[in-house]
C-alpha atoms as a PDB file:
ATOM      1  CA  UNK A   1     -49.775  18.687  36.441  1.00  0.00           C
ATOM      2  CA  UNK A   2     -48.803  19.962  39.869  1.00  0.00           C
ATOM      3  CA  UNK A   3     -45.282  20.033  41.317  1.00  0.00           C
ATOM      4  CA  UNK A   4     -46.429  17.185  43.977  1.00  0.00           C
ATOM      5  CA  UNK A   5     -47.697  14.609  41.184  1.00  0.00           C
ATOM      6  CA  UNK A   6     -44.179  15.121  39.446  1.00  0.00           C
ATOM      7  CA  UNK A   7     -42.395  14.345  42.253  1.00  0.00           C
ATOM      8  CA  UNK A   8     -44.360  10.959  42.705  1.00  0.00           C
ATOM      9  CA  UNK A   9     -44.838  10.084  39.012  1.00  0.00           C
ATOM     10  CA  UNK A  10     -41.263  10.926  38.726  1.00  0.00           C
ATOM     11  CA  UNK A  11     -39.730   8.809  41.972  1.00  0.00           C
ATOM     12  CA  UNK A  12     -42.961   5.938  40.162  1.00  0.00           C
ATOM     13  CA  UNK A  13     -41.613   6.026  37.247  1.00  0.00           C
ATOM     14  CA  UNK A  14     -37.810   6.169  37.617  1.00  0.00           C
ATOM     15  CA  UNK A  15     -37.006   5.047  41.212  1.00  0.00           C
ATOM     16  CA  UNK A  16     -39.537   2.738  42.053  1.00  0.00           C
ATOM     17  CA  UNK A  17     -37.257  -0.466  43.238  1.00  0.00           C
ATOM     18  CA  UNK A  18     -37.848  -3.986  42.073  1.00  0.00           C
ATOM     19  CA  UNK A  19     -36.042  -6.178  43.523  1.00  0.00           C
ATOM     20  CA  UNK A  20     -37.404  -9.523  43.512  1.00  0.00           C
ATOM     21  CA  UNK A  21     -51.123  -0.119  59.108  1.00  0.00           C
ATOM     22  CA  UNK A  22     -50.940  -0.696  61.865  1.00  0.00           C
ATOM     23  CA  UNK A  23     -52.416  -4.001  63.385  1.00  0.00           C
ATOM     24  CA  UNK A  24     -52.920  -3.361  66.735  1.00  0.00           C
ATOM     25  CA  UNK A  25     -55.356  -5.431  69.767  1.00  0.00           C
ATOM     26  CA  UNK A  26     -56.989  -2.106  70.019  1.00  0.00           C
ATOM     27  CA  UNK A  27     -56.508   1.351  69.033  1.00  0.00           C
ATOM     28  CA  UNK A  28     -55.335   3.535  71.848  1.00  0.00           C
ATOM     29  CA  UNK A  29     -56.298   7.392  70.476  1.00  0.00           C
ATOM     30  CA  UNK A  30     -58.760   8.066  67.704  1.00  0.00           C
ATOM     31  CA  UNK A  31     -55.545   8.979  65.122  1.00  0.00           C
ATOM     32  CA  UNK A  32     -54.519   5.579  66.009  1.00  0.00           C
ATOM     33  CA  UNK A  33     -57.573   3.824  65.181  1.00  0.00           C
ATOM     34  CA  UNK A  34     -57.459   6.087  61.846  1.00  0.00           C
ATOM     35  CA  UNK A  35     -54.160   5.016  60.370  1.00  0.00           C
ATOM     36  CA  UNK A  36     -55.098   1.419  61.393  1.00  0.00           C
ATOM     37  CA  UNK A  37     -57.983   1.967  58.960  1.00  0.00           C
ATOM     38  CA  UNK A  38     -56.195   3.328  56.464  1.00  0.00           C
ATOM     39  CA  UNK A  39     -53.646   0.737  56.358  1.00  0.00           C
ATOM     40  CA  UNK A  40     -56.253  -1.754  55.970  1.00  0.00           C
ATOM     41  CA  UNK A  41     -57.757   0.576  53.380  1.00  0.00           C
ATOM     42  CA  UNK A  42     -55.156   0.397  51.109  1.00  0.00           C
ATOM     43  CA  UNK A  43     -54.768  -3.277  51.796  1.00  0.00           C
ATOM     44  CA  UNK A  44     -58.483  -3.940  50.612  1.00  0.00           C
ATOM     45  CA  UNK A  45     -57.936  -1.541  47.486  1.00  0.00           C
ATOM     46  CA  UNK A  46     -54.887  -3.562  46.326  1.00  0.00           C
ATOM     47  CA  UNK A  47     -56.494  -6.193  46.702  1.00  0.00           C
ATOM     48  CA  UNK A  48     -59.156  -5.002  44.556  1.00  0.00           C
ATOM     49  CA  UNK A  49     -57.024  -4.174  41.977  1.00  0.00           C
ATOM     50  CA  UNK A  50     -55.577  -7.715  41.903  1.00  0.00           C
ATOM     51  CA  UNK A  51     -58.294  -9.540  41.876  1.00  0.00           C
ATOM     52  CA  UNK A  52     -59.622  -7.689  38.758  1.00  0.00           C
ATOM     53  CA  UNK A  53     -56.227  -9.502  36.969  1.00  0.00           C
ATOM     54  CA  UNK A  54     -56.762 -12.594  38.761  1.00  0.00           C
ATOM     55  CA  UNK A  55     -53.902 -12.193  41.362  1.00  0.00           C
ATOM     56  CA  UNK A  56     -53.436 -13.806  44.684  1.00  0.00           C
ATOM     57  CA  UNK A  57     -54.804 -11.111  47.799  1.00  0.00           C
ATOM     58  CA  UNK A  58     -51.427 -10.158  49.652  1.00  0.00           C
ATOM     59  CA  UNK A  59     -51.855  -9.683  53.129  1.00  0.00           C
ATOM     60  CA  UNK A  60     -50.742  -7.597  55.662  1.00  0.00           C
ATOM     61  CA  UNK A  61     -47.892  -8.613  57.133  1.00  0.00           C
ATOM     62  CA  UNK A  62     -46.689  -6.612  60.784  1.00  0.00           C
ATOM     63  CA  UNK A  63     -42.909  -6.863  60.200  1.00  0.00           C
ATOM     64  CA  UNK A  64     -43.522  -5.175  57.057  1.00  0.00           C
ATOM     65  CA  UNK A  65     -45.885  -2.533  58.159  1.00  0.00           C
ATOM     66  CA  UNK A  66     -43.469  -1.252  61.518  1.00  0.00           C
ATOM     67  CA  UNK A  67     -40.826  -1.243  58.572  1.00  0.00           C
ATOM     68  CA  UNK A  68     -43.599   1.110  56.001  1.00  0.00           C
ATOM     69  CA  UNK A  69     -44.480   3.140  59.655  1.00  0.00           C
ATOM     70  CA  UNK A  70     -40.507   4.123  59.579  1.00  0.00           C
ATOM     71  CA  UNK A  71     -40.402   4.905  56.076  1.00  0.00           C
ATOM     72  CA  UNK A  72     -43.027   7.112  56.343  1.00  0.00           C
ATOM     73  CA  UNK A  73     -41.081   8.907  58.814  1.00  0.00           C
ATOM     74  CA  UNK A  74     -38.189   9.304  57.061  1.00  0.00           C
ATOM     75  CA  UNK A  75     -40.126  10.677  54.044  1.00  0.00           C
ATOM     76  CA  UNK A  76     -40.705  13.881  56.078  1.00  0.00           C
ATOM     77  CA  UNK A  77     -36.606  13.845  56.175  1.00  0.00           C
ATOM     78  CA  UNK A  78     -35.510  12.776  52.800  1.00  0.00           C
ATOM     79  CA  UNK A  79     -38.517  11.959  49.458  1.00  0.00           C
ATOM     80  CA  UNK A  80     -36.346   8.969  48.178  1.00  0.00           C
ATOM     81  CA  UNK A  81     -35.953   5.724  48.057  1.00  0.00           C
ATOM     82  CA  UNK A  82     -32.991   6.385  49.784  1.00  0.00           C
ATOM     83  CA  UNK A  83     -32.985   5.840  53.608  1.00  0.00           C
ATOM     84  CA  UNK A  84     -32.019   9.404  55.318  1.00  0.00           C
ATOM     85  CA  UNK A  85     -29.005   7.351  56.105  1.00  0.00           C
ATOM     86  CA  UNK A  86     -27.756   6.768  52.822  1.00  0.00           C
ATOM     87  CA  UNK A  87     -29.053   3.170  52.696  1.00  0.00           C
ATOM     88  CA  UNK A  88     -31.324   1.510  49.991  1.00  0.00           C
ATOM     89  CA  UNK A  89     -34.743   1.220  51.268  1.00  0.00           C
ATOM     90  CA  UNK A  90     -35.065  -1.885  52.098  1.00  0.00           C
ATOM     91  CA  UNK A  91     -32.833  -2.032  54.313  1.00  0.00           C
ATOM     92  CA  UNK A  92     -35.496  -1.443  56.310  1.00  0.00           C
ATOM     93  CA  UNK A  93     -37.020  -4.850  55.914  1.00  0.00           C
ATOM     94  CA  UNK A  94     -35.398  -7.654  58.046  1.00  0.00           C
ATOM     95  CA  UNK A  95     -36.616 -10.609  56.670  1.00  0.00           C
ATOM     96  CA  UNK A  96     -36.533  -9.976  52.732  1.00  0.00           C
ATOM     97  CA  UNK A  97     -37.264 -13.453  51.162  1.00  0.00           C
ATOM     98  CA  UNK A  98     -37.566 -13.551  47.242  1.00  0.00           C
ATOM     99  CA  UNK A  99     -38.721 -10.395  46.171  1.00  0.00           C
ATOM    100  CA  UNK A 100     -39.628  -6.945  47.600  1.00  0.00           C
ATOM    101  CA  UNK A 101     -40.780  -3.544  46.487  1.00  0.00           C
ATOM    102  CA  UNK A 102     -41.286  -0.325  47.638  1.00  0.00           C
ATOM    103  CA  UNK A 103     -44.027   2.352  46.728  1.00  0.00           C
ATOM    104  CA  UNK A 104     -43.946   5.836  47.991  1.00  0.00           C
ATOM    105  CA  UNK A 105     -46.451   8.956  47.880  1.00  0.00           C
ATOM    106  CA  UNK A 106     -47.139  12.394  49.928  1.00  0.00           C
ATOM    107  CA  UNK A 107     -49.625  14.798  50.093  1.00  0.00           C
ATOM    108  CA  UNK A 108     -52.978  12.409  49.547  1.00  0.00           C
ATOM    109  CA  UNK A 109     -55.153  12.847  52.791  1.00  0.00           C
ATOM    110  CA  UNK A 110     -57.110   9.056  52.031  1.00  0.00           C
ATOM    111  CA  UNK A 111     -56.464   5.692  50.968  1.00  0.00           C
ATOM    112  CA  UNK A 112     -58.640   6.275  47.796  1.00  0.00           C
ATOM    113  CA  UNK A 113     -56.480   8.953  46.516  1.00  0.00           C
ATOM    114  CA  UNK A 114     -52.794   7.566  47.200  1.00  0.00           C
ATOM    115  CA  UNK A 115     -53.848   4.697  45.189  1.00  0.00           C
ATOM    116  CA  UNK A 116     -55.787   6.326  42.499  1.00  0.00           C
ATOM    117  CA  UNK A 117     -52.183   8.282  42.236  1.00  0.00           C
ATOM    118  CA  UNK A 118     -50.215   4.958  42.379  1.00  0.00           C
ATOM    119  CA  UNK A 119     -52.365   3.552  39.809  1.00  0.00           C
ATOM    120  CA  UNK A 120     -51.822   5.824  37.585  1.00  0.00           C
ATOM    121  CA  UNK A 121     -47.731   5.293  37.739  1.00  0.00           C
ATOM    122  CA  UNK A 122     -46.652   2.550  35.743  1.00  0.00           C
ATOM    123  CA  UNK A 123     -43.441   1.475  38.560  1.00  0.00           C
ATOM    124  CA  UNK A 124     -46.321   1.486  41.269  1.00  0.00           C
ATOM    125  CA  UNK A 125     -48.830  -0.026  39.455  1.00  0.00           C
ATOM    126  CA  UNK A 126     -46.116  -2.796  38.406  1.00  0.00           C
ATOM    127  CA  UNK A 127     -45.878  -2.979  42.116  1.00  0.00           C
ATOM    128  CA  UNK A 128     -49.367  -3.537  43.266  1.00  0.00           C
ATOM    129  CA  UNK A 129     -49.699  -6.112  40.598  1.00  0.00           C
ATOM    130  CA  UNK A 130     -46.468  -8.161  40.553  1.00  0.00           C
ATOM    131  CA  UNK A 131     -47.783 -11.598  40.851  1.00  0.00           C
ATOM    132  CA  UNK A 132     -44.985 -12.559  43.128  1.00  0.00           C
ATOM    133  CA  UNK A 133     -45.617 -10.253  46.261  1.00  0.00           C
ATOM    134  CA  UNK A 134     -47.673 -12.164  48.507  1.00  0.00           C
ATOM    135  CA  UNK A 135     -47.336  -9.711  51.540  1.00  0.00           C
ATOM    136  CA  UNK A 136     -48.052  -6.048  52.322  1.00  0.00           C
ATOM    137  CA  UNK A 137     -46.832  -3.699  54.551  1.00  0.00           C
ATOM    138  CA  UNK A 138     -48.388  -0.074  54.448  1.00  0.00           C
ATOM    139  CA  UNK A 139     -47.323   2.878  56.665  1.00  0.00           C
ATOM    140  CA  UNK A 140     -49.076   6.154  56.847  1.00  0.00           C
ATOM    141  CA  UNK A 141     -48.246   9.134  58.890  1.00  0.00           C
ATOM    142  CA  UNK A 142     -49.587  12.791  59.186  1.00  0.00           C
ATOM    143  CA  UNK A 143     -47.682  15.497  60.373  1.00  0.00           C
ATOM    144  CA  UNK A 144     -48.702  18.776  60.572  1.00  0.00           C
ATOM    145  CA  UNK A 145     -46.683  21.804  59.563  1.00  0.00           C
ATOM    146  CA  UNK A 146     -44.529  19.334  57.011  1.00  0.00           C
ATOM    147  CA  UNK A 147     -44.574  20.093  53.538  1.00  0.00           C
ATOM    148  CA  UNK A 148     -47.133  17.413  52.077  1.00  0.00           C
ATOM    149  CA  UNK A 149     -48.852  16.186  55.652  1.00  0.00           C
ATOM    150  CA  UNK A 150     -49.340  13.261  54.520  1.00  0.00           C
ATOM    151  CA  UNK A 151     -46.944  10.473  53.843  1.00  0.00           C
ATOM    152  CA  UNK A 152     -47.409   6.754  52.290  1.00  0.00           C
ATOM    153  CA  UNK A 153     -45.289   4.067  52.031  1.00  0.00           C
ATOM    154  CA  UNK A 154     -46.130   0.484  50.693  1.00  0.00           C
ATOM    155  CA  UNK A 155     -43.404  -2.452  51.473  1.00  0.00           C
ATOM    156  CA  UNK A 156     -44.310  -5.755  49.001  1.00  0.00           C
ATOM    157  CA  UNK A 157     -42.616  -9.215  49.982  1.00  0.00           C
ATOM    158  CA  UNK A 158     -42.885 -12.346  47.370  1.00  0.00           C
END
């Protein structure tokens, strides 16, 4: 196991909180368009994954996903659950209903593989499956010259 799947199955495992990408007119630059698609990509793979145990589709909720787009960001700053402020993470979310969850990942270049690696941790996975989230938020960024490039976040609302 590499030192970038600890780090993830580790924050899955033991900091993954339960408490409880972009969709745009248009795109307005190809990398745009890109993390539109894989924001929806994740959103359709969840939702395969809960249909297979007979679970309600979330959908993609905009308040959620500018909230997952900052998250992302401040995973180039600070891996954590932790805000680089010192806040929990959810602080991030202004309207936070019932329940609410956060999943985080870096270094996975697609869709495909942040949740194959989010599967595979039992705190995500309880996340992608709680039967109570009913909305998704997913933020993706890619910034070159960081350590892992590519950064994930997922924001669930009941």
């Amino acid at each position: 196991m590499n030192i970038l799947l600890r780090i993830i199955l580790l924050t899955g495992v033991w900091l993954v909180l339960q408490v409880g990408c972009l969709q745009a007119a248009g795109c307005d630059s190809d990398s745009e368009c890109e993390i539109e698609d894989f924001a929806y990509g994740v959103l359709s793979l969840v939702n395969q994954e809960r249909e297979k145990q007979g679970l309600t589709p979330l959908v993609m909720a905009s308040d959620l996903t500018a909230a997952a787009v900052l998250r992302a960001e401040e995973l180039t700053e600070v891996f954590s659950h932790t805000r680089p402020n010192g806040e929990p993470c959810f602080s991030v979310i202004a309207e936070q209903k019932r329940t609410i969850g956060e999943n985080i990942a870096a270094g996975q270049p697609t869709p495909e593989d942040v949740m194959d690696c989010w599967l595979s941790s039992p705190g995500h996975r309880a996340n992608i499956l709680n039967p109570d989230f009913r909305e998704l938020g997913v933020g993706y960024l890619y910034r070159e010259g960081e350590e892992y490039r590519h950064y994930w976040v997922q924001l669930f609302r009941g």
